[in-house]
Protein backbone atom coordinates (compact mmCIF):
# COMPACT_ATOMS: atom_id res chain seq x y z
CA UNK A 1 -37.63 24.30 -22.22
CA UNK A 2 -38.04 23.18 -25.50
CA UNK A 3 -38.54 26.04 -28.49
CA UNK A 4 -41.49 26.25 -30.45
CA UNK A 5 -40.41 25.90 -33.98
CA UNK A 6 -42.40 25.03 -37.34
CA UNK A 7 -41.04 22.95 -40.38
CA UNK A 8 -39.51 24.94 -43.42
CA UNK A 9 -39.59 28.31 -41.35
CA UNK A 10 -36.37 29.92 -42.16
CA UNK A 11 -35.97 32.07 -38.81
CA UNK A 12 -36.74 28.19 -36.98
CA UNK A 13 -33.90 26.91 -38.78
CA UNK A 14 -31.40 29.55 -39.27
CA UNK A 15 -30.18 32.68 -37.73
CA UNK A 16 -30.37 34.25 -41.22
CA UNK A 17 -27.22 36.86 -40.48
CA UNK A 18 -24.64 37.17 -37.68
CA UNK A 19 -25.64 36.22 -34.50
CA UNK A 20 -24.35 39.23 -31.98
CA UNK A 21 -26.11 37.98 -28.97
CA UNK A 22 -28.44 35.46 -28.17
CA UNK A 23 -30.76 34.48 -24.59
CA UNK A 24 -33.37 31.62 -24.69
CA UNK A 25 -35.80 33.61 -26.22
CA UNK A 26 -34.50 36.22 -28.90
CA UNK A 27 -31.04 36.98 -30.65
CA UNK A 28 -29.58 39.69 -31.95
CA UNK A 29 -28.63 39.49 -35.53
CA UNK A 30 -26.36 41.97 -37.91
CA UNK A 31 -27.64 41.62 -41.29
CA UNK A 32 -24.78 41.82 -44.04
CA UNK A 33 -26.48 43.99 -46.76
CA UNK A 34 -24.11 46.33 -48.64
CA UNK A 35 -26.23 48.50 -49.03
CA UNK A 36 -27.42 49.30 -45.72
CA UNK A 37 -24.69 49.25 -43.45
CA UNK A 38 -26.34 48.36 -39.89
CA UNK A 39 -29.30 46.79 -40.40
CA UNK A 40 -30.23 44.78 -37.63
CA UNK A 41 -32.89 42.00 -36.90
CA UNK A 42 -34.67 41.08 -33.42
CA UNK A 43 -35.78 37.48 -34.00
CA UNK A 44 -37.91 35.60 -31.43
CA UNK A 45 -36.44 32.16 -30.76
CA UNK A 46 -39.94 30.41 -31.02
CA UNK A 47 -41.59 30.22 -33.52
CA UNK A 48 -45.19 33.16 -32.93
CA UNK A 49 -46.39 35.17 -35.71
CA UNK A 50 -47.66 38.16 -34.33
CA UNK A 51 -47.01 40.03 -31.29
CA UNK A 52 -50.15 40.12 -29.79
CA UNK A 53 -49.42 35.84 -29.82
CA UNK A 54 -47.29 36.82 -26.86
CA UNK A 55 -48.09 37.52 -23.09
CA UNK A 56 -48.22 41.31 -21.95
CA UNK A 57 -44.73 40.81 -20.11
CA UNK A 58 -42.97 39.30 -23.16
CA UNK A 59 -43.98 41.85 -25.63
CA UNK A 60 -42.90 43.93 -23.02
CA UNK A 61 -39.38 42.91 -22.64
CA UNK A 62 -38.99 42.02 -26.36
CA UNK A 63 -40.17 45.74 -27.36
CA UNK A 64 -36.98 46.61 -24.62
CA UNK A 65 -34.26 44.87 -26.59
CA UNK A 66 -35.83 46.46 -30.02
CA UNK A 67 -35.14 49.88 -28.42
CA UNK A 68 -31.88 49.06 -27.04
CA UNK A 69 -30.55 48.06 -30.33
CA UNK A 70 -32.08 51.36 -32.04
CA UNK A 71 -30.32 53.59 -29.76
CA UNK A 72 -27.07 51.12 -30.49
CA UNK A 73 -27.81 51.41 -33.74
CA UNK A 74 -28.19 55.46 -33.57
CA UNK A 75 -25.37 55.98 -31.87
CA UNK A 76 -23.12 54.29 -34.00
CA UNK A 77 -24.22 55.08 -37.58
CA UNK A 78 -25.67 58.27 -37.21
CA UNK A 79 -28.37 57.73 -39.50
CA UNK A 80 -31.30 60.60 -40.28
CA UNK A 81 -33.73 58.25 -39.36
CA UNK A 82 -34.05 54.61 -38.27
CA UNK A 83 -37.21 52.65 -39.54
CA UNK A 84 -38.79 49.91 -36.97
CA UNK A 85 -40.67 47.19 -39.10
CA UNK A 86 -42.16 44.25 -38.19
CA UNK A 87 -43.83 42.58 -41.78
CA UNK A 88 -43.78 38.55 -41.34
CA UNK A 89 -45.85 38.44 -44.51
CA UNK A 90 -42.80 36.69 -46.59
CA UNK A 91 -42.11 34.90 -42.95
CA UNK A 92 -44.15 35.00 -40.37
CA UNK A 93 -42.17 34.36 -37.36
CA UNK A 94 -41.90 37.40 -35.23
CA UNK A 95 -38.85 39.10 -35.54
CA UNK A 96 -38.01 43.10 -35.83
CA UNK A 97 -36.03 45.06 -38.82
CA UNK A 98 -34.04 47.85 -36.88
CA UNK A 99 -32.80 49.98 -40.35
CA UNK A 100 -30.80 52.92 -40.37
CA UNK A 101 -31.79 55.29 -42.73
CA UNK A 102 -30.33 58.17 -44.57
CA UNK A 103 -31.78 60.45 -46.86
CA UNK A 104 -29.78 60.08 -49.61
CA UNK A 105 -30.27 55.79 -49.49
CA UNK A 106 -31.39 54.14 -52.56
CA UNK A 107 -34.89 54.09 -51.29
CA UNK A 108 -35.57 57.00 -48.89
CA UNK A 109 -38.08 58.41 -47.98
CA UNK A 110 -40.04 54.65 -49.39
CA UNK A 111 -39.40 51.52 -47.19
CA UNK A 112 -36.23 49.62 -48.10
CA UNK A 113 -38.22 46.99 -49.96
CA UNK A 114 -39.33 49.89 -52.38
CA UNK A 115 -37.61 50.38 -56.18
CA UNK A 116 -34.79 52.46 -55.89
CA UNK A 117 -34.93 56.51 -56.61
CA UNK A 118 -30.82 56.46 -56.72
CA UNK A 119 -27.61 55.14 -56.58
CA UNK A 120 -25.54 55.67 -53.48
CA UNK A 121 -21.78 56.75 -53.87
CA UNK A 122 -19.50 53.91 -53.23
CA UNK A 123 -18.09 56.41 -50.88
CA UNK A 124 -20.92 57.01 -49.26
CA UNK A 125 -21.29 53.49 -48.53
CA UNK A 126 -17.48 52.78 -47.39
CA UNK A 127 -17.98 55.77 -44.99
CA UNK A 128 -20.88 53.57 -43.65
CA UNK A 129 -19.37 50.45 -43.48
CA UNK A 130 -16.96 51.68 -41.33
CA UNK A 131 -19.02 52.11 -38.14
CA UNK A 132 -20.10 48.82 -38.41
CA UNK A 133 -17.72 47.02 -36.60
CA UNK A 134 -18.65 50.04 -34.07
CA UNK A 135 -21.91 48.95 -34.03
CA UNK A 136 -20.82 45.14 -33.50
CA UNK A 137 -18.83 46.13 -30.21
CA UNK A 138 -21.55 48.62 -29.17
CA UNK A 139 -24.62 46.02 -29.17
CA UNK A 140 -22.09 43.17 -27.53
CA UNK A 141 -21.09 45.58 -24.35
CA UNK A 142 -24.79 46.61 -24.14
CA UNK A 143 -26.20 44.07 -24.53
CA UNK A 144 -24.21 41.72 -22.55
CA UNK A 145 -24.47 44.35 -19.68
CA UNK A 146 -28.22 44.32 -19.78
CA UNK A 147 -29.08 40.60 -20.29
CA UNK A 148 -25.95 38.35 -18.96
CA UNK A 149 -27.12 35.98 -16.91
CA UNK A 150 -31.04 36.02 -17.67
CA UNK A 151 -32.43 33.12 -19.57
């Protein structure tokens, strides 16, 4: 089946961040930001700006793989809070922020995109970084035991 895409769409043309898995009709990606150590992305493969673009059943099971990578993502960062977002105004092609949140991040309690309140200690941040690869393992065996094999 051939993907819906649309010229000059960055999420059409690139995964944007490192692919962790990947079916016909989302992926998985691990965004490197230093300063938020496990921040994930849900990206739909074609190219749909808004959820309600989607049947019932595909909402459905692309709300499933959003909470499956939360609970990865809780589970291996023990953050204070993880923030669900879904903007597309920069680009709209559906896809999901999954952020893990801590309240004593740059931005907290404001949205990520916010000006930041503080600085984080750099050993705050290596502390972080360090369940990452963690994470990376966690979403692949999860993942992979939930979806191999489906389209």
């Amino acid at each position: 089946m051939k993907r819906k895409t649309m010229e000059n769409c960055i999420l059409c043309e690139t995964d944007g961040a490192e692919v962790i898995y990947r079916t016909g009709k989302w992926r998985v990606l691990l965004v490197d930001d230093d300063s938020l150590p496990g921040f994930c992305r849900v990206v739909l493969n074609d190219h749909v700006a808004e959820m309600t673009d989607l049947p019932t059943a595909e909402r459905t099971a692309l709300m499933e793989v959003v909470w499956l990578v939360e609970q990865a993502v809780r589970d291996a960062m023990q953050p204070d809070k993880v923030n669900l977002a879904t903007l597309g105004n920069m680009v709209p092609h559906l896809h999901w922020h999954i952020i893990p949140r801590y309240k004593d991040d740059a931005t907290f309690p404001d949205a990520i995109w916010a000006a930041p309140r503080r600085t984080i200690a750099a050993e705050t941040l290596a502390s972080r970084k360090q369940h990452v690869p963690f994470l990376r393992n966690l979403l692949k065996e999860r993942l992979t035991e939930r979806y191999a094999g489906n389209p």
